[in-house]
Protein backbone atom coordinates (compact mmCIF):
# COMPACT_ATOMS: atom_id res chain seq x y z
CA UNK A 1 139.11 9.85 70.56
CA UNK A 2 138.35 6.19 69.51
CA UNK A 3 135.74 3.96 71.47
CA UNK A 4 133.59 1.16 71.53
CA UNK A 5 130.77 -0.43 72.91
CA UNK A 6 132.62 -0.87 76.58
CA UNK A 7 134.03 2.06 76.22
CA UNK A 8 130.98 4.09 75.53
CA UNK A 9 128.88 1.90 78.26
CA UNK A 10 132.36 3.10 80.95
CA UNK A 11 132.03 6.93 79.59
CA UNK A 12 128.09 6.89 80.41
CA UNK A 13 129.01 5.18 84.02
CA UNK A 14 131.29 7.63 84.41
CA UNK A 15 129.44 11.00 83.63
CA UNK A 16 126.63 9.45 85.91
CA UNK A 17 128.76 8.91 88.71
CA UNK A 18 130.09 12.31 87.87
CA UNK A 19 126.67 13.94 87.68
CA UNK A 20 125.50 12.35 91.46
CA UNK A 21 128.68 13.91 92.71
CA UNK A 22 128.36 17.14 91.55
CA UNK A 23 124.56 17.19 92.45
CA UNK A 24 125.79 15.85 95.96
CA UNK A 25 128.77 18.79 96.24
CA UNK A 26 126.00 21.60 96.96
CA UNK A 27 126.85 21.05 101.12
CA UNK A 28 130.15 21.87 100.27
CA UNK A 29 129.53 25.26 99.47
CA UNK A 30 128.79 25.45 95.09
CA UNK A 31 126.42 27.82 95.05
CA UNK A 32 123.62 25.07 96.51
CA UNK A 33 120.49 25.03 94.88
CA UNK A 34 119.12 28.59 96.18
CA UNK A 35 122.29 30.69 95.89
CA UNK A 36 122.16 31.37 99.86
CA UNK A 37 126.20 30.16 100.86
CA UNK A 38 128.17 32.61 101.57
CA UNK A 39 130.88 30.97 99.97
CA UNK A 40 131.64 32.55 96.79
CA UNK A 41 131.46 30.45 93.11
CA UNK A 42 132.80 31.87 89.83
CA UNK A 43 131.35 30.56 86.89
CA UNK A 44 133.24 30.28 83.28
CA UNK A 45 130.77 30.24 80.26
CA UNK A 46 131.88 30.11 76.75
CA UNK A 47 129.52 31.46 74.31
CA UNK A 48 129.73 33.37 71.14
CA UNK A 49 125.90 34.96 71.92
CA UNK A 50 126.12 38.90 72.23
CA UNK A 51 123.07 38.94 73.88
CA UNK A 52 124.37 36.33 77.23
CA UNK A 53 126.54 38.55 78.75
CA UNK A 54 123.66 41.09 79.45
CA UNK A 55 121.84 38.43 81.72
CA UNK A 56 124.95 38.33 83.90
CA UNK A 57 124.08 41.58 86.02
CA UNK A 58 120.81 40.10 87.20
CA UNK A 59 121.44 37.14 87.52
CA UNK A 60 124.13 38.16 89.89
CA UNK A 61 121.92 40.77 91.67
CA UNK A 62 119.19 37.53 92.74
CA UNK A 63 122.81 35.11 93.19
CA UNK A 64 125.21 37.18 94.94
CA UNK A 65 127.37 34.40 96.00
CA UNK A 66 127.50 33.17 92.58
CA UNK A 67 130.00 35.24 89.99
CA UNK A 68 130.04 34.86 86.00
CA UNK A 69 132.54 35.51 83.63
CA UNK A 70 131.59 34.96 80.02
CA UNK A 71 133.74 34.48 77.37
CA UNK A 72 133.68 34.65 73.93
CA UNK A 73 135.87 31.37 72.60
CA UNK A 74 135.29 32.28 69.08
CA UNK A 75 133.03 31.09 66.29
CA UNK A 76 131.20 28.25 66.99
CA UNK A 77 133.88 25.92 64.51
CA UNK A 78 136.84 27.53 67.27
CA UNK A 79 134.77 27.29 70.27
CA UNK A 80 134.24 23.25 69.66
CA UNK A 81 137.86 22.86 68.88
CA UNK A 82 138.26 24.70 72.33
CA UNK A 83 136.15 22.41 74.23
CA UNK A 84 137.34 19.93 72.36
CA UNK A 85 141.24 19.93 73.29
CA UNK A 86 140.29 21.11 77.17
CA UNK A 87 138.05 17.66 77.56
CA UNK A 88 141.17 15.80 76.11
CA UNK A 89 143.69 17.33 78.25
CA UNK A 90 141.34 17.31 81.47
CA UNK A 91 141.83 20.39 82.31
CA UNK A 92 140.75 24.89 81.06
CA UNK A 93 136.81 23.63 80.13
CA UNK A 94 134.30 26.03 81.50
CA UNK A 95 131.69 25.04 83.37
CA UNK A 96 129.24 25.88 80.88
CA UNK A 97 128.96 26.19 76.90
CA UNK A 98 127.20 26.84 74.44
CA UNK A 99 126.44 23.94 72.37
CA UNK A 100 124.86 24.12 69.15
CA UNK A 101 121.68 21.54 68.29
CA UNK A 102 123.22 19.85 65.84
CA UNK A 103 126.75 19.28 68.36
CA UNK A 104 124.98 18.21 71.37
CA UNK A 105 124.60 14.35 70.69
CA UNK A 106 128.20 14.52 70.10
CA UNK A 107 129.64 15.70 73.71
CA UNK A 108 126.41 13.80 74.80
CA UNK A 109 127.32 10.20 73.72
CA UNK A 110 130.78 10.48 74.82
CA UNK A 111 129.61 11.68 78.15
CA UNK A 112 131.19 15.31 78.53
CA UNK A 113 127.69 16.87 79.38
CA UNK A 114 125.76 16.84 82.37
CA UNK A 115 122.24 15.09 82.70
CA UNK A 116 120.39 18.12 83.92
CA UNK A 117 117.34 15.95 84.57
CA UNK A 118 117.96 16.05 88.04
CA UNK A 119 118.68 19.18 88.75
CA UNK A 120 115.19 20.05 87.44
CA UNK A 121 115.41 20.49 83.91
CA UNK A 122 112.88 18.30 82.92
CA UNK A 123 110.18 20.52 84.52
CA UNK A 124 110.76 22.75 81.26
CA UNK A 125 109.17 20.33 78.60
CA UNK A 126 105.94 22.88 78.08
CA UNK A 127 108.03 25.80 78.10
CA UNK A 128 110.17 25.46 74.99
CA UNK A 129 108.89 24.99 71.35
CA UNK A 130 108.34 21.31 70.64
CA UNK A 131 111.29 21.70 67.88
CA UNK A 132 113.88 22.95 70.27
CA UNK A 133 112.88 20.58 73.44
CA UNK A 134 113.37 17.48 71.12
CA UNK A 135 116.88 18.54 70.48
CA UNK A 136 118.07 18.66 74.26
CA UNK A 137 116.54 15.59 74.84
CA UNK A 138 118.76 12.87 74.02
CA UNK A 139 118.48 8.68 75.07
CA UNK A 140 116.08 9.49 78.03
CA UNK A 141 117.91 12.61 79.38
CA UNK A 142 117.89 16.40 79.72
CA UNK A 143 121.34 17.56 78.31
CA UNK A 144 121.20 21.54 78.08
CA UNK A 145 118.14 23.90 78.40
CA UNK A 146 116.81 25.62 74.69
CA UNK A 147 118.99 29.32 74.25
CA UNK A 148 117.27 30.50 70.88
CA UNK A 149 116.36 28.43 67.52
CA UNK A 150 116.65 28.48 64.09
CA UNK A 151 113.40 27.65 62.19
CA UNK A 152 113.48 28.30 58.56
CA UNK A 153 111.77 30.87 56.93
CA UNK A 154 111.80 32.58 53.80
CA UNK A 155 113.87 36.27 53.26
CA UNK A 156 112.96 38.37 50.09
CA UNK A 157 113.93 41.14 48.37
CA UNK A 158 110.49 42.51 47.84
CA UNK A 159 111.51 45.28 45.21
CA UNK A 160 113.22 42.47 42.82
CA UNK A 161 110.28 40.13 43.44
CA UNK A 162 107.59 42.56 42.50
CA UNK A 163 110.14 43.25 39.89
CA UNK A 164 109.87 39.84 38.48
CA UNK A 165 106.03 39.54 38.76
CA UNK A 166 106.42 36.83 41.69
CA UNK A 167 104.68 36.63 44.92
CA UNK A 168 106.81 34.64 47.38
CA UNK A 169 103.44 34.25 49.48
CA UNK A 170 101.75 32.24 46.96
CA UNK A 171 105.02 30.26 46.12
CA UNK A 172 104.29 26.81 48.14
CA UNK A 173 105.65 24.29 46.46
CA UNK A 174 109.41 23.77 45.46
CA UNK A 175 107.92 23.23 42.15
CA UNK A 176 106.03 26.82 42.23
CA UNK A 177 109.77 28.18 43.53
CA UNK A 178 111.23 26.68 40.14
CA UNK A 179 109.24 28.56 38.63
CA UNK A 180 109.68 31.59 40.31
CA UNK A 181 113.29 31.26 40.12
CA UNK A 182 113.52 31.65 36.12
CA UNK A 183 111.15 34.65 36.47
CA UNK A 184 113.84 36.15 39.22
CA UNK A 185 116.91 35.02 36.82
CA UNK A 186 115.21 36.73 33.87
CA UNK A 187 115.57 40.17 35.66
CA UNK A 188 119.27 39.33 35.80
CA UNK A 189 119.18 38.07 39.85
CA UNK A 190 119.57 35.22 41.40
CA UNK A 191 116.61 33.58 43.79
CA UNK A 192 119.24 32.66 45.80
CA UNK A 193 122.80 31.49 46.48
CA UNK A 194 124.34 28.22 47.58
CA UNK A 195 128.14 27.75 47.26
CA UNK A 196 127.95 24.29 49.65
CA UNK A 197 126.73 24.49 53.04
CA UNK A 198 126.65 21.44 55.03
CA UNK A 199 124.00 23.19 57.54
CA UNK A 200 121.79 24.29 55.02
CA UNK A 201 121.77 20.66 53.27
CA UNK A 202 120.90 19.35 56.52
CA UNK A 203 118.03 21.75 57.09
CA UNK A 204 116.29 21.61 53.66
CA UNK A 205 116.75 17.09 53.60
CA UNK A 206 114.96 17.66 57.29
CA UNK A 207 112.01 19.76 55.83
CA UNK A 208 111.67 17.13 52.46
CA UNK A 209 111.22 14.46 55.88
CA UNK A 210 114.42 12.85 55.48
CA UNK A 211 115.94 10.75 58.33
CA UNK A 212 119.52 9.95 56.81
CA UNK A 213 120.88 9.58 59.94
CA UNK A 214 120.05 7.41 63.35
CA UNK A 215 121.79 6.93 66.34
CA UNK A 216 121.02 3.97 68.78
CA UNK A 217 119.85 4.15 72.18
CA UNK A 218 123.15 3.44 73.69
CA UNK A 219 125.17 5.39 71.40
CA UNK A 220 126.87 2.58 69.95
CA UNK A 221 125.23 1.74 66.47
CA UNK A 222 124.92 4.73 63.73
CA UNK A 223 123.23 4.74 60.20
CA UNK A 224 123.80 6.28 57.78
CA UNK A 225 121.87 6.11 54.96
CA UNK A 226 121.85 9.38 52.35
CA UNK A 227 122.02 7.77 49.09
CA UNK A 228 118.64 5.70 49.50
CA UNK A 229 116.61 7.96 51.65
CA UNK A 230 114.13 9.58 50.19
CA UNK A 231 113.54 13.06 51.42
CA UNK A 232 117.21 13.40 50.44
CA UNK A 233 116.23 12.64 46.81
CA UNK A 234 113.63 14.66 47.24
CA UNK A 235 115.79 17.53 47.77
CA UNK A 236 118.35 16.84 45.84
CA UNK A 237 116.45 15.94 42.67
CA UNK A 238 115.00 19.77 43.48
CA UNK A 239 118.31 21.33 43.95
CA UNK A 240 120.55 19.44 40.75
CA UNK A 241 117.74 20.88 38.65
CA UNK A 242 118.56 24.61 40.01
CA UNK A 243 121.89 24.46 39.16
CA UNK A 244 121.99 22.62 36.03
CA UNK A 245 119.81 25.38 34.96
CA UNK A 246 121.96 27.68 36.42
CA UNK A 247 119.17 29.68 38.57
CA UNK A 248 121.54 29.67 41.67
CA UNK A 249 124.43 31.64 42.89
CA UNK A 250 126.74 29.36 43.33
CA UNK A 251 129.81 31.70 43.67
CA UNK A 252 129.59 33.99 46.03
CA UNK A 253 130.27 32.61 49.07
CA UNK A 254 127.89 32.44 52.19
CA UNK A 255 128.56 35.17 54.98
CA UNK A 256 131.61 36.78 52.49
CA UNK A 257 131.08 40.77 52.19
CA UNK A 258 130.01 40.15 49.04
CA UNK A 259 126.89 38.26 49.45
CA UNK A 260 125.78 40.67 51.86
CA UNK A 261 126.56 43.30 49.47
CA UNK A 262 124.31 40.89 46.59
CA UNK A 263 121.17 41.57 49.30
CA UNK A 264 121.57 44.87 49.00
CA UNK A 265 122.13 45.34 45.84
CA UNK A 266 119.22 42.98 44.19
CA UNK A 267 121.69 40.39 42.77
CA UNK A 268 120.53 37.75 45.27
CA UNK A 269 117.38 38.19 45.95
CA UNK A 270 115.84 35.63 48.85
CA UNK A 271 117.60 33.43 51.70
CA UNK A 272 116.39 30.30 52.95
CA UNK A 273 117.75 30.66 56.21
CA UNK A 274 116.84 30.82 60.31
CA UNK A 275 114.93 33.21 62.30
CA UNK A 276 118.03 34.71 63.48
CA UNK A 277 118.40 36.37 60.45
CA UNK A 278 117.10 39.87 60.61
CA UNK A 279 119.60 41.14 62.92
CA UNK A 280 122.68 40.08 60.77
CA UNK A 281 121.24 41.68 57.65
CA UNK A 282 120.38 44.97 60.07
CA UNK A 283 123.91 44.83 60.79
CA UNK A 284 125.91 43.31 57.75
CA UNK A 285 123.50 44.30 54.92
CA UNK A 286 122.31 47.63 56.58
CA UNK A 287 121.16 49.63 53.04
CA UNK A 288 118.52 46.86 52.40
CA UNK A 289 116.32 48.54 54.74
CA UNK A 290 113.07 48.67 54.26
CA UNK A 291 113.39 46.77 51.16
CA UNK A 292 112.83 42.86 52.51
CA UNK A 293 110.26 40.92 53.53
CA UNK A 294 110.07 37.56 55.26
CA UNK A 295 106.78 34.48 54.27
CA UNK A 296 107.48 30.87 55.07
CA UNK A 297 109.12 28.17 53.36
CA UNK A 298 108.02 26.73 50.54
CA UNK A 299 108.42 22.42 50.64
CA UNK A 300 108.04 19.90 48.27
CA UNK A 301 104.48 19.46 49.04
CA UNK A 302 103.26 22.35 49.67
CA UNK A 303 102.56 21.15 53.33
CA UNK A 304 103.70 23.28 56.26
CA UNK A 305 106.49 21.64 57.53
CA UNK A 306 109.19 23.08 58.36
CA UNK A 307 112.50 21.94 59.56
CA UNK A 308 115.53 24.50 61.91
CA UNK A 309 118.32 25.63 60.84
CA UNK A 310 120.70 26.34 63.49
CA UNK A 311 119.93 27.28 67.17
CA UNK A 312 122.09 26.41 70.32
CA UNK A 313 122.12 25.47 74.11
CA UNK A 314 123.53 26.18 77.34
CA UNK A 315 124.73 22.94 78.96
CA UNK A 316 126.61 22.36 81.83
CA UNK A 317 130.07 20.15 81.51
CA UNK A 318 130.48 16.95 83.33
CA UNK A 319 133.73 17.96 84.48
CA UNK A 320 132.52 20.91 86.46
CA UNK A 321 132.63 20.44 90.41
CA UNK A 322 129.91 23.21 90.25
CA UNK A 323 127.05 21.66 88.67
CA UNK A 324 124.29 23.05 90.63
CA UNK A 325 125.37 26.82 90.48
CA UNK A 326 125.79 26.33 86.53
CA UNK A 327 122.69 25.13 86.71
CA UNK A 328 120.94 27.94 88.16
CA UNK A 329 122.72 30.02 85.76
CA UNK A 330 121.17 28.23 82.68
CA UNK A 331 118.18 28.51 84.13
CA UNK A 332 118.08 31.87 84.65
CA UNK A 333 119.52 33.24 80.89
CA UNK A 334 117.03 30.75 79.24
CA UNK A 335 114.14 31.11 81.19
CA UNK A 336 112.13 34.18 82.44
CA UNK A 337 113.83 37.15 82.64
CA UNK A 338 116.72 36.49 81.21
CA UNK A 339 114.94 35.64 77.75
CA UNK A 340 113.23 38.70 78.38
CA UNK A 341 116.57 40.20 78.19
CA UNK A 342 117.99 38.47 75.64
CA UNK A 343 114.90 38.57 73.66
CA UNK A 344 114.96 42.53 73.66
CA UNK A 345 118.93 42.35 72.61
CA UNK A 346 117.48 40.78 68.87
CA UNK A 347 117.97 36.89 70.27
CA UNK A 348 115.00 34.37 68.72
CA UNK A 349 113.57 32.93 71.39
CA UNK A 350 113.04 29.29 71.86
CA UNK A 351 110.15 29.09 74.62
CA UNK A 352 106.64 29.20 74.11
CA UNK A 353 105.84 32.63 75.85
CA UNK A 354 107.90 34.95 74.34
CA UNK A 355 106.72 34.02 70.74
CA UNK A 356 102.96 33.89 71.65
CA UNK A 357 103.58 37.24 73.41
CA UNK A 358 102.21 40.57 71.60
CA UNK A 359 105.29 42.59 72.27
CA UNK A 360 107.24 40.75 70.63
CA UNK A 361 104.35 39.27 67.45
CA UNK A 362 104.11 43.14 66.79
CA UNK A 363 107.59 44.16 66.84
CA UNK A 364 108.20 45.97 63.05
CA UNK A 365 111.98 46.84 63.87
CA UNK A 366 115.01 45.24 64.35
CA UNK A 367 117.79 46.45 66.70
CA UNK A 368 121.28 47.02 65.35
CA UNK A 369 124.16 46.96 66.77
CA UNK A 370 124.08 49.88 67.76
CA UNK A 371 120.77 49.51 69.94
CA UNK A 372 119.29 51.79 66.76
CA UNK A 373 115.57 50.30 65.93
CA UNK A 374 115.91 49.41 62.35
CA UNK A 375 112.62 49.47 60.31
CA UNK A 376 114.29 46.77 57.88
CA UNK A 377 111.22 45.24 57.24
CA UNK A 378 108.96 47.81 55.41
CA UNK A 379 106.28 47.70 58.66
CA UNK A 380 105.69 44.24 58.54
CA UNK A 381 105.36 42.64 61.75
CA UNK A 382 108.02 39.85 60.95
CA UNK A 383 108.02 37.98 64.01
CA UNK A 384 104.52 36.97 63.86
CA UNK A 385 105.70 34.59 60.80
CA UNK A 386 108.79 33.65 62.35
CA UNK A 387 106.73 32.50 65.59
CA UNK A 388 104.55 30.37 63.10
CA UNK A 389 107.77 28.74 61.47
CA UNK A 390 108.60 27.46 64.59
CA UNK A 391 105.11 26.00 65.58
CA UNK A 392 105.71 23.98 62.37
CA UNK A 393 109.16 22.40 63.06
CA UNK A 394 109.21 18.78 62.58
CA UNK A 395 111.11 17.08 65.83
CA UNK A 396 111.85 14.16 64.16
CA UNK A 397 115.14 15.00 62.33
CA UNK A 398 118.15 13.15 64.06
CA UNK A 399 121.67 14.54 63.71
CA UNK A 400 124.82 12.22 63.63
CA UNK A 401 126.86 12.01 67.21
CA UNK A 402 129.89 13.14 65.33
CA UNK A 403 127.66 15.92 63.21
CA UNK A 404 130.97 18.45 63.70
CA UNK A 405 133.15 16.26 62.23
CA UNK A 406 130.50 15.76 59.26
CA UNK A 407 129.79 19.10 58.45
CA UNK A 408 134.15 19.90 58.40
CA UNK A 409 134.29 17.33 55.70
CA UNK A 410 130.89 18.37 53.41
CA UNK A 411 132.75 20.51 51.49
CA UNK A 412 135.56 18.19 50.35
CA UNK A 413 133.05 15.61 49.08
CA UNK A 414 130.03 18.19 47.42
CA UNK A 415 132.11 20.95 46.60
CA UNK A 416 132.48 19.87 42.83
CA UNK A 417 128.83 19.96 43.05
CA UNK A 418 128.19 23.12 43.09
CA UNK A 419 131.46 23.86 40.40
CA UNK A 420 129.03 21.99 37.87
CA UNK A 421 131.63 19.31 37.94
CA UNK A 422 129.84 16.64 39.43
CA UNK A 423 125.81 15.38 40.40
CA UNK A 424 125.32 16.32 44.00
CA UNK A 425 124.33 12.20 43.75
CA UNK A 426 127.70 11.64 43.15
CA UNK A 427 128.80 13.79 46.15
CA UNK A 428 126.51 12.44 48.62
CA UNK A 429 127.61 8.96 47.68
CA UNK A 430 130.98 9.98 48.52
CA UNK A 431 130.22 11.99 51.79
CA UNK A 432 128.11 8.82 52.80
CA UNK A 433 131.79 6.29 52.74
CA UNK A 434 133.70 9.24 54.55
CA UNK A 435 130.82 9.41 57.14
CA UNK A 436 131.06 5.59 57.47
CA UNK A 437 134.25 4.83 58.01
CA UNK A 438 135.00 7.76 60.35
CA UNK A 439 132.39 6.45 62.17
CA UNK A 440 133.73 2.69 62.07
CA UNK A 441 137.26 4.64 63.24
CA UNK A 442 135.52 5.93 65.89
CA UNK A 443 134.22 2.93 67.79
CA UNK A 444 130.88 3.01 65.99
CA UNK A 445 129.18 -0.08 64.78
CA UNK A 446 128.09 1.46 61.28
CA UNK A 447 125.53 0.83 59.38
């Protein structure tokens, strides 16, 4: 979908006109702003979350008028391609999705999202963590309300760190986890694995205080500039010196059986991931039990930034003629009690309450699957340091407006780079031109 400066100026006319006459509809019977019409209005959300579909039943119970069917469209990757192809033909989009942080500026700028603003959204800014509020913000506007977050924190395989003589606690700097990393290598693991992850590059540039990419106010001018910032040479001077040394698992691939099977069995022994994590390796890397522990990042500095990796919204489509009742939906799953209920499913919260709360700083298990309460890690009450990693997110990391389309194409350009074929330098350099001229394809006035 090519456009350009008119066109992007029409699209925004056009989803404001949109948004004014779906917030005007609620007299003709959407679910109005209270949920008191009798007429009935069914809802379509597409979401991958396991834990949405259990706010459904109360929300219904305090909306009766208003019915929701979730759906599961896939992985995130199938549920954009989804969305995608229903915006393009005009018709089959749900009334709400969920949006990833890192997708959002892209359905934003071309106008497919509603400006919740006005429907009272913006009353919200004190309730979400700083990190997460930033992200739905976009050019002056409210574009989806905060449904969990990512920040980064450190996973460890206590037994093979103990093993190695190396305290992941005292390990601030990336210099001090260099070091540690040969120590973990000499006891024949791996500190941890990277096969090419566009996400994770993204997340560890953001926490060495790169700003690659910037978007203008109006959507129409992009930069991109990855081969002169600095906090990506930061990182990436870091990284090339990991794998020329060969202290990185650069095989097995993320989320494959087998690197859940490393966790378990030693061979890969930390994760630099999000605070979603602990209920995946409950599930997916179940006989580590008991043997992991969780500290926060270490950065270049030694400074307690920190930076998110992954996290997603709810956000309403502009092409819904039921804005208000989707609304009141969002509302409800990401506020109050339905993030208590979420919350208690294993979701990471992304408001303010639920992380300062004590139920949830002393929680020491992790639910399964299987609702079991899994102590996976050793007593320690986990949450208490993933509720610090978010207090120390950064929120001034910008993502691209076609970040999808970006992250398809990382692997084509930095995959050598982790074969030992070629400098990551040399990838980025590459990435950087493909990134450019897509967006010049695109309508974008590149720089």
């Amino acid at each position: 979908m090519k456009f350009g400066k008119k066109t992007i100026a029409l699209i925004g006319a056009v989803a404001m006109l949109s948004s004014v006459a779906a917030c005007g509809s609620t007299s003709a019977g959407d679910g109005g702003s209270t949920g008191s019409s009798d007429k009935k209005v069914e809802l379509t959300v597409w979401s991958w979350d396991s834990t949405l579909p259990r706010t459904v039943k109360g929300f219904e119970a305090k909306n009766p008028n208003i019915k929701v069917k979730v759906t599961n469209a896939g992985t995130n990757k199938d549920e954009y391609n989804a969305l995608s192809n229903a915006i393009e033909a005009g018709s089959g989009a749900p009334d709400i999705a969920q949006i990833e942080y890192y997708a959002l500026p892209e359905y934003v700028i071309r106008g497919h999202l509603e400006n919740l603003s006005d429907l009272g959204a913006s009353d919200f800014k004190d309730f979400y963590t700083p990190g997460t509020w930033s992200s739905v913000n976009i050019n002056d506007g409210v574009y989806a309300l905060p449904m969990d977050s990512g920040p980064m924190a450190w996973f460890y395989n206590k037994g093979v760190f103990d093993k190695a003589g190396v305290d992941p606690t005292q390990v601030r700097t990336w210099d001090d986890f260099y070091e540690a990393a040969k120590k973990i290598r000499a006891v024949d693991s791996y500190i941890t694995s990277d096969s090419g992850d566009a996400g994770f590059f993204d997340s560890m540039t953001w926490l060495a205080g790169a700003k690659p990419f910037q978007t203008s106010s109006d959507g129409s001018e992009v930069t991109v500039n990855l081969t002169e910032d600095k906090g990506v040479k930061t990182f990436t001077d870091f990284w090339q010196k990991l794998l020329d040394e060969g202290l990185l698992d650069t095989k097995t691939a993320g989320w494959s059986e087998d690197w859940f099977k490393g966790m378990v069995d030693g061979t890969i022994a930390s994760l630099f991931t999000g605070a979603w994590m602990p209920a995946n390796l409950a599930n997916s890397a179940a006989d580590g039990a008991g043997k992991w522990r969780v500290t926060q990042m270490p950065t270049a500095d030694g400074s307690t930034t920190n930076s998110e990796n992954g996290g997603s919204s709810l956000a309403v489509l502009a092409s819904t003629k039921k804005a208000d009742a989707a609304y009141q939906f969002i509302e409800y799953a990401n506020h109050g009690d339905g993030v208590a209920t979420r919350v208690a499913g294993g979701a990471f919260p992304a408001d303010k309450a639920s992380m300062e709360s004590d139920s949830f700083k002393n929680t020491t298990t992790v639910k399964n699957a299987d609702g079991e309460d899994v102590d996976y890690f050793g007593g320690q009450k986990y949450n208490e340091v993933l509720a610090q990693a978010a207090e120390n997110v950064s929120s001034d990391y910008q993502f691209l407006p076609y970040e999808v389309k970006a992250r398809t194409i990382f692997g084509d350009y930095l995959g050598k780079s982790y074969t030992g074929d070629q400098k990551l330098t040399d990838g980025i350099a590459a990435w950087q031109k493909a990134l450019q001229d897509y967006g010049k394809d695109q309508g974008f006035t590149v720089k």
